[in-house]
PDB file of N, CA and C in Angstrom:
ATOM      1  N   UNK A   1      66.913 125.069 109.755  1.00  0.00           N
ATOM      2  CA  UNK A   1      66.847 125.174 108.306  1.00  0.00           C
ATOM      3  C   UNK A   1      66.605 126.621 107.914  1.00  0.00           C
ATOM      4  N   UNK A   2      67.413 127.029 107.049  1.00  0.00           N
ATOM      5  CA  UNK A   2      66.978 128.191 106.307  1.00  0.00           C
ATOM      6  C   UNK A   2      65.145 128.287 105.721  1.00  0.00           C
ATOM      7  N   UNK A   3      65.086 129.462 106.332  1.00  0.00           N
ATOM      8  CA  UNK A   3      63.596 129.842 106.006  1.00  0.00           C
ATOM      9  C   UNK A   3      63.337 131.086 104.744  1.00  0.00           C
ATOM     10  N   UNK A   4      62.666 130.650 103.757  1.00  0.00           N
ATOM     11  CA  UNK A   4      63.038 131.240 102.967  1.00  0.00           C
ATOM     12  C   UNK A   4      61.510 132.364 103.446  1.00  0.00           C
ATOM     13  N   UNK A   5      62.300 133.639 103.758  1.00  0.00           N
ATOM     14  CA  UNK A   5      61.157 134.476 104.392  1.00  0.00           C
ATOM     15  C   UNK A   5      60.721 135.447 103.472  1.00  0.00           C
ATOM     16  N   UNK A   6      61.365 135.684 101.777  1.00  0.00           N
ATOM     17  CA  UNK A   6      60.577 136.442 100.965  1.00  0.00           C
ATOM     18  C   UNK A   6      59.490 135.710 100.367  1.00  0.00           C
ATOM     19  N   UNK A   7      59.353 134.854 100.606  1.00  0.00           N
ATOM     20  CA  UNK A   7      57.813 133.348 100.105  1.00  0.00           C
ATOM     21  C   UNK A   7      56.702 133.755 101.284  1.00  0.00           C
ATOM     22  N   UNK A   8      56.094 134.348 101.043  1.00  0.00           N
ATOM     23  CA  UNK A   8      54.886 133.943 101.729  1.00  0.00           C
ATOM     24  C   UNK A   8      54.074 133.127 101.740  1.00  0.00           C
ATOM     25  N   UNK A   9      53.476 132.736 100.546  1.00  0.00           N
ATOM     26  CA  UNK A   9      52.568 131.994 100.539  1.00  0.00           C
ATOM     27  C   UNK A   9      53.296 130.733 100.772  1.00  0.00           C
ATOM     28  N   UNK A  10      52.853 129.577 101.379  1.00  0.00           N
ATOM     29  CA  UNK A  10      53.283 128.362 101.617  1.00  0.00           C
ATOM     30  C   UNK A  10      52.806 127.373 100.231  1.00  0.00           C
ATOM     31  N   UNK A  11      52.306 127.594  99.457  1.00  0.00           N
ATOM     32  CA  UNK A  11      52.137 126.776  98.361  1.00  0.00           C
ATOM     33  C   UNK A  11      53.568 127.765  97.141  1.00  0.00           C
ATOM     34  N   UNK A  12      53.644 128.787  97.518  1.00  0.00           N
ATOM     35  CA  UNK A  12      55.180 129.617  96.690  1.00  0.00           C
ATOM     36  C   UNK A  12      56.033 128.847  97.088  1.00  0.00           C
ATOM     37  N   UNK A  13      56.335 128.788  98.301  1.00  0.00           N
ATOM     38  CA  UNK A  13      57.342 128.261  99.286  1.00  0.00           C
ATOM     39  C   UNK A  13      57.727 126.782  98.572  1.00  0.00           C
ATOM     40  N   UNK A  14      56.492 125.948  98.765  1.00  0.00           N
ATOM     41  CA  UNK A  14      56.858 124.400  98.263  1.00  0.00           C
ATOM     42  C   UNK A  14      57.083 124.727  97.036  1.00  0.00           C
ATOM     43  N   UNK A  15      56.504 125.352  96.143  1.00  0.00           N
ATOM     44  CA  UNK A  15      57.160 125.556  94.438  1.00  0.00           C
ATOM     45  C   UNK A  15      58.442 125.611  94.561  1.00  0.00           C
ATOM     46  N   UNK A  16      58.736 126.436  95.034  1.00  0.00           N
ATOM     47  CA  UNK A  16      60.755 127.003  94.970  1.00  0.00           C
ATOM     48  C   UNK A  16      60.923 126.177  95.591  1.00  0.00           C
ATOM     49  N   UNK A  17      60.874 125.466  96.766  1.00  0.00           N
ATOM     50  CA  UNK A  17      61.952 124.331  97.182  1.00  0.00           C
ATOM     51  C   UNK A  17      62.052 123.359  96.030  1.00  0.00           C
ATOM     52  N   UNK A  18      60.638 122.900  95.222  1.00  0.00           N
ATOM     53  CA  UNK A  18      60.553 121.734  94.526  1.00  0.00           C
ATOM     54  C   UNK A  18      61.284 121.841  92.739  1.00  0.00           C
ATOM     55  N   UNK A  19      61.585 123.269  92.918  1.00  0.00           N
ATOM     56  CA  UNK A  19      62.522 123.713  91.623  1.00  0.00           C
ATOM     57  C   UNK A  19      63.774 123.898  92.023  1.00  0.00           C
ATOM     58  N   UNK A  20      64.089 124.096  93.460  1.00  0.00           N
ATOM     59  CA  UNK A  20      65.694 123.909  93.867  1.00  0.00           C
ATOM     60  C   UNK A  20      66.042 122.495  93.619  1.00  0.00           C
ATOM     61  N   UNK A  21      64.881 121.596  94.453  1.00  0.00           N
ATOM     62  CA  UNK A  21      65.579 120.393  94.168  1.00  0.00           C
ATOM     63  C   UNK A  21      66.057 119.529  92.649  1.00  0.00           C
ATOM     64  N   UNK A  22      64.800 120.526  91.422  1.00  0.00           N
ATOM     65  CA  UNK A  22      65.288 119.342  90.202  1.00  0.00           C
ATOM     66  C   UNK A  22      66.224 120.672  89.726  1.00  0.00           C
ATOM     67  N   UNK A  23      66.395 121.374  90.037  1.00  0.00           N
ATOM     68  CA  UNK A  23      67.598 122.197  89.472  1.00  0.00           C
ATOM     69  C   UNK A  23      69.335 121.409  89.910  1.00  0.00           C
ATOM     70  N   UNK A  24      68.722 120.850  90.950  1.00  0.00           N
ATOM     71  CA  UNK A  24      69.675 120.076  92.023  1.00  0.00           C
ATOM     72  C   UNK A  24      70.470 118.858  91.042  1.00  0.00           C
ATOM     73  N   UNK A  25      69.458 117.928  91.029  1.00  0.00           N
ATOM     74  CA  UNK A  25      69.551 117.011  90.224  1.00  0.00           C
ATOM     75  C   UNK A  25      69.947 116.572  88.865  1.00  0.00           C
ATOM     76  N   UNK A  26      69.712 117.812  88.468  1.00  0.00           N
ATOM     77  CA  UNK A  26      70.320 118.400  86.820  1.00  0.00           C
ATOM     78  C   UNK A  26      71.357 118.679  87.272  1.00  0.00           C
ATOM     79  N   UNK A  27      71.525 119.383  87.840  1.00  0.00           N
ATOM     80  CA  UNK A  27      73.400 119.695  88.047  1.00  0.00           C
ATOM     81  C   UNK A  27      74.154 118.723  88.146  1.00  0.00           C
ATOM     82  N   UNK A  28      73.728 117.707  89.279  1.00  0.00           N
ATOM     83  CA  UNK A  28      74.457 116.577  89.497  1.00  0.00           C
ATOM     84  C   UNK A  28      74.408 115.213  88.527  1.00  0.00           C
ATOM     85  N   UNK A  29      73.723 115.245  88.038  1.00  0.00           N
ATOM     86  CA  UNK A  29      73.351 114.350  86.605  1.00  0.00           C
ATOM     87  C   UNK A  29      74.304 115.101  85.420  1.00  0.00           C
ATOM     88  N   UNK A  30      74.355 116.157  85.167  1.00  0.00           N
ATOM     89  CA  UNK A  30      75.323 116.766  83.894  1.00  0.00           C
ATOM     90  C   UNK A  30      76.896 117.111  84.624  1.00  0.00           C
ATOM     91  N   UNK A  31      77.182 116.935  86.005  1.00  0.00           N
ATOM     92  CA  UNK A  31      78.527 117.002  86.533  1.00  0.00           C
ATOM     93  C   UNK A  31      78.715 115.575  86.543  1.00  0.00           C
ATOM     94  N   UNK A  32      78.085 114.651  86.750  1.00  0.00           N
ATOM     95  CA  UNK A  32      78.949 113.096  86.853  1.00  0.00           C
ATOM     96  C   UNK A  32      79.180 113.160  85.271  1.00  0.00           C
ATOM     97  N   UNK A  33      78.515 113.314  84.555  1.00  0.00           N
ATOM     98  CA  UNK A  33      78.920 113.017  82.877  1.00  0.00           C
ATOM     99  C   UNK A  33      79.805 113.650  82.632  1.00  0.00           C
ATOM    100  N   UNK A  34      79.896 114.963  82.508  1.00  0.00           N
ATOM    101  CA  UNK A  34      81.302 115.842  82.464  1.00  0.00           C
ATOM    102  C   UNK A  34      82.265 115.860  83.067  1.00  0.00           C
ATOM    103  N   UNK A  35      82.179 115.266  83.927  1.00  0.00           N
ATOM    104  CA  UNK A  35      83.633 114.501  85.018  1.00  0.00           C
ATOM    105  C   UNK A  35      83.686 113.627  84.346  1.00  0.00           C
ATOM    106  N   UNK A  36      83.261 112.474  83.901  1.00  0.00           N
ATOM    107  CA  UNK A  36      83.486 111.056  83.462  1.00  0.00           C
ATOM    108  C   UNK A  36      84.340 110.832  82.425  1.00  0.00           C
ATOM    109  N   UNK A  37      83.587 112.094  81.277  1.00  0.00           N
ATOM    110  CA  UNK A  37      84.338 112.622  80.018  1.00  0.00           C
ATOM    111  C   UNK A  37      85.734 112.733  80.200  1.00  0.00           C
ATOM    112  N   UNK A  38      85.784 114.181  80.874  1.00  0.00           N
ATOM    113  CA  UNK A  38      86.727 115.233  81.007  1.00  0.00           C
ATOM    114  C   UNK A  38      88.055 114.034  81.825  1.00  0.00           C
ATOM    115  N   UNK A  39      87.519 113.427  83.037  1.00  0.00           N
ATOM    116  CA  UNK A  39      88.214 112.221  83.280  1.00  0.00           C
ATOM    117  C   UNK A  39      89.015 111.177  82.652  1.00  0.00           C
ATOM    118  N   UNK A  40      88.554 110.748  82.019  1.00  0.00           N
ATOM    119  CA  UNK A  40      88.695 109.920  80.581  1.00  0.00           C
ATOM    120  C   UNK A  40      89.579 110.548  79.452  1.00  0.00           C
ATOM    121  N   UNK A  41      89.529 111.843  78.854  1.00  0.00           N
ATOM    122  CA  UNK A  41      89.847 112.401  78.263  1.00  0.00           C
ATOM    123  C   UNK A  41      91.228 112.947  78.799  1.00  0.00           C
ATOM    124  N   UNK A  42      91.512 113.268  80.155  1.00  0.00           N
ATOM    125  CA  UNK A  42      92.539 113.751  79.980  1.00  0.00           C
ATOM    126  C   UNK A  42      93.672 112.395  80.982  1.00  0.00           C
ATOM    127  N   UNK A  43      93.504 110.996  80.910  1.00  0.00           N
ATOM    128  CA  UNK A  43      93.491 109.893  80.844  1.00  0.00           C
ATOM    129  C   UNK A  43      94.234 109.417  79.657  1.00  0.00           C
ATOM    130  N   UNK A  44      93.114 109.638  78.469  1.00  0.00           N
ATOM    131  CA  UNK A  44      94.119 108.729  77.477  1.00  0.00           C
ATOM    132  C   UNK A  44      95.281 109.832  76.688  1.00  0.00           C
ATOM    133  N   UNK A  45      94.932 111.214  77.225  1.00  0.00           N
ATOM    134  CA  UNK A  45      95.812 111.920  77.027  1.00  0.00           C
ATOM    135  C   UNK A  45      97.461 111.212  77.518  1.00  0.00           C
ATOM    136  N   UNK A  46      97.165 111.167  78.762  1.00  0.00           N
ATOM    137  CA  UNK A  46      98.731 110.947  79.905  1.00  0.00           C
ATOM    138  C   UNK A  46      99.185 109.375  78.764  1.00  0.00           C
ATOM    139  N   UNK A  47      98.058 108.362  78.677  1.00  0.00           N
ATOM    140  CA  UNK A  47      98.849 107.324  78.498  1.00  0.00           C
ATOM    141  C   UNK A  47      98.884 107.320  77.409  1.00  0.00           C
ATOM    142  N   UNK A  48      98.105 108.184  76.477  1.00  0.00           N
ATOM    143  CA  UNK A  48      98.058 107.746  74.881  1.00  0.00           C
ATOM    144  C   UNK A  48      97.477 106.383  74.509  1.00  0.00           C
ATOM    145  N   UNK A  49      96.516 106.525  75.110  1.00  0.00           N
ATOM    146  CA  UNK A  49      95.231 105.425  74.708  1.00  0.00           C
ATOM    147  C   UNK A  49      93.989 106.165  74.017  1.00  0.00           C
ATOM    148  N   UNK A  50      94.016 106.730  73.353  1.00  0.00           N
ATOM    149  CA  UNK A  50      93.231 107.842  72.314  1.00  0.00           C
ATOM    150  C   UNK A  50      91.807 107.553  72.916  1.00  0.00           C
ATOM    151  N   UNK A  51      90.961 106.538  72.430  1.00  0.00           N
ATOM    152  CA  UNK A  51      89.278 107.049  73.165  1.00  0.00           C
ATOM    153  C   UNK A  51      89.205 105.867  74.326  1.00  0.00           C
ATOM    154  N   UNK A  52      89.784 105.060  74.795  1.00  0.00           N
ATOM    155  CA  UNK A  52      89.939 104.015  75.555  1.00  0.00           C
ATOM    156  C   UNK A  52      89.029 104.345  76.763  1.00  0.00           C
ATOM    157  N   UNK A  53      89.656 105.460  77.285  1.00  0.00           N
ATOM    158  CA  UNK A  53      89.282 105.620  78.827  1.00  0.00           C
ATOM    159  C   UNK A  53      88.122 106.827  78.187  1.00  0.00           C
ATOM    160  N   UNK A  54      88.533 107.441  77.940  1.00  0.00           N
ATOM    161  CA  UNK A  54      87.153 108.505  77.430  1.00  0.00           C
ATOM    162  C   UNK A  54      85.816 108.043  77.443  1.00  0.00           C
ATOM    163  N   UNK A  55      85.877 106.976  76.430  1.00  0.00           N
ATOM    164  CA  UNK A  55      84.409 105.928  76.610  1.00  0.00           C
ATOM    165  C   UNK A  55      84.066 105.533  78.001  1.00  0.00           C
ATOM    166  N   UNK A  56      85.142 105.003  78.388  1.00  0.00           N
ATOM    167  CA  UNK A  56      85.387 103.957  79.715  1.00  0.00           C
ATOM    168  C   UNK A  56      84.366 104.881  80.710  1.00  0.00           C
ATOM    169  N   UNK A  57      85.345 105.720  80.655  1.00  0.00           N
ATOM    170  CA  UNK A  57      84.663 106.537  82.206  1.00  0.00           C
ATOM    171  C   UNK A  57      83.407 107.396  82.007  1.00  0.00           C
ATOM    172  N   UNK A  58      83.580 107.952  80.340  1.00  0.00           N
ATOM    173  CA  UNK A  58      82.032 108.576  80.231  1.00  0.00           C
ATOM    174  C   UNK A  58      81.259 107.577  80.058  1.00  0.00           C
ATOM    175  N   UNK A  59      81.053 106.656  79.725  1.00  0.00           N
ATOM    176  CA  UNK A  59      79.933 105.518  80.233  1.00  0.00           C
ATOM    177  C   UNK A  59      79.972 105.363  82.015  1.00  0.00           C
ATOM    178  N   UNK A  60      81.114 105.410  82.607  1.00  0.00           N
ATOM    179  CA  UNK A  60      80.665 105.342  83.878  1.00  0.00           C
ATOM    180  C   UNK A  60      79.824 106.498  84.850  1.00  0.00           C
ATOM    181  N   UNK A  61      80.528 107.723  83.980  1.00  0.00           N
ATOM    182  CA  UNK A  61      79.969 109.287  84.572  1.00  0.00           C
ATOM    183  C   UNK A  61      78.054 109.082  84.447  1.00  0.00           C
ATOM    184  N   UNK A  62      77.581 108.714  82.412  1.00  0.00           N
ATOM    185  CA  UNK A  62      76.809 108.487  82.245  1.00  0.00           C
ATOM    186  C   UNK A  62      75.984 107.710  83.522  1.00  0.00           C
ATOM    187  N   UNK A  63      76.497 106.216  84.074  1.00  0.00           N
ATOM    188  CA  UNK A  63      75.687 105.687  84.847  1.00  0.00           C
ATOM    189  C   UNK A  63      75.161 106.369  86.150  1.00  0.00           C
ATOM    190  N   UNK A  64      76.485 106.416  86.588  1.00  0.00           N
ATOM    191  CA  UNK A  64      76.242 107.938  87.836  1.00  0.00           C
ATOM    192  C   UNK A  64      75.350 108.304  87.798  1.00  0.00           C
ATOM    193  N   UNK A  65      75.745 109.489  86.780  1.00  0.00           N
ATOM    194  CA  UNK A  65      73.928 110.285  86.310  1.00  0.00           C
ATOM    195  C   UNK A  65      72.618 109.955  86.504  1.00  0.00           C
ATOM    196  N   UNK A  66      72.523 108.913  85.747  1.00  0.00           N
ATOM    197  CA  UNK A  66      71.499 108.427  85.777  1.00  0.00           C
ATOM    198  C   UNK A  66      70.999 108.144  87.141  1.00  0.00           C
ATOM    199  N   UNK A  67      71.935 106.800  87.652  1.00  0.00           N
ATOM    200  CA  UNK A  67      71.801 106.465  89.165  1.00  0.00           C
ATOM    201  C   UNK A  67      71.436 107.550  90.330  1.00  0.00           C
ATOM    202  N   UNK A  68      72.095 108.761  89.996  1.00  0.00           N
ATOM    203  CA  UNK A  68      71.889 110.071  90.825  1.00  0.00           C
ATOM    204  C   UNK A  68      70.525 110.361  90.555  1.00  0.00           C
ATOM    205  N   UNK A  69      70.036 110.699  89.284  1.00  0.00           N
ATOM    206  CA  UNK A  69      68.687 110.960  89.405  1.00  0.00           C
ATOM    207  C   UNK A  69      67.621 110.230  89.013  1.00  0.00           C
ATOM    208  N   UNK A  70      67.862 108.787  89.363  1.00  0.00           N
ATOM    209  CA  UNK A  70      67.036 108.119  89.745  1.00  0.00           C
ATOM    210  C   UNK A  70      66.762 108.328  91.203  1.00  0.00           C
ATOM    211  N   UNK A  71      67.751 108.148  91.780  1.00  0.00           N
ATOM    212  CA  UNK A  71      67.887 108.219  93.428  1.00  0.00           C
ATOM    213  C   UNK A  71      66.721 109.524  94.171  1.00  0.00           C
ATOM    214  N   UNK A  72      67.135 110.635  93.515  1.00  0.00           N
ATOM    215  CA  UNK A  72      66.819 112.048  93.798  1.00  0.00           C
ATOM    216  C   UNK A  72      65.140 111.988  92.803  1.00  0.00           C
ATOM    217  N   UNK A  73      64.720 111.058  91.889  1.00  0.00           N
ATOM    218  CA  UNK A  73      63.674 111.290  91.411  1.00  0.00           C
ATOM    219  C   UNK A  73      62.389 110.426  92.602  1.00  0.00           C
ATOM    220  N   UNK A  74      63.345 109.504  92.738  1.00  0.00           N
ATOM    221  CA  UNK A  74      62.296 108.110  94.239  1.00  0.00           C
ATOM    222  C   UNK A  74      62.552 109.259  95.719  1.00  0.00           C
ATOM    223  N   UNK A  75      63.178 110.075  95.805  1.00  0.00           N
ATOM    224  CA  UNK A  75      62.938 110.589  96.864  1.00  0.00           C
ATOM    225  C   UNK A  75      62.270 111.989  96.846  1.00  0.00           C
ATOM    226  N   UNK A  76      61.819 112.624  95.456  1.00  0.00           N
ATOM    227  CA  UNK A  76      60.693 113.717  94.883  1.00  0.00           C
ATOM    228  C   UNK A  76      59.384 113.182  95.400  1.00  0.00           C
TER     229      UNK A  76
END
């Protein structure tokens, strides 16, 4: 494992890992939604189903999300 060797102190050390990880989690919680969207969106574009799939899949991106950081919050 990468050692993060400008941390000295070992209570620094666990801080920054424990802000990589919800920095982590935010990312991946606001990328399933913006995929889901952006998914959706360029979806009812092709078929011309105007908000059909847009909803569709950003409700599914939405669950993701969530599901992701639930997952990543039980293993904090």
């Amino acid at each position: 494992m990468w050692k993060l060797i400008f941390l000295k102190n070992k209570k620094e050390r666990k801080t920054f890992l424990k802000l990589l990880k919800i920095s982590s989690t935010i990312t991946s919680f606001a990328f399933a939604i913006i995929i889901g969207f952006t998914g959706g969106y360029y979806l009812d574009e092709y078929l011309n189903t105007s908000p059909l799939f847009t909803l569709i899949l950003g409700l599914i991106g939405i669950i993701a999300g969530i599901k992701v950081f639930l997952e990543d919050l039980k293993n904090f």
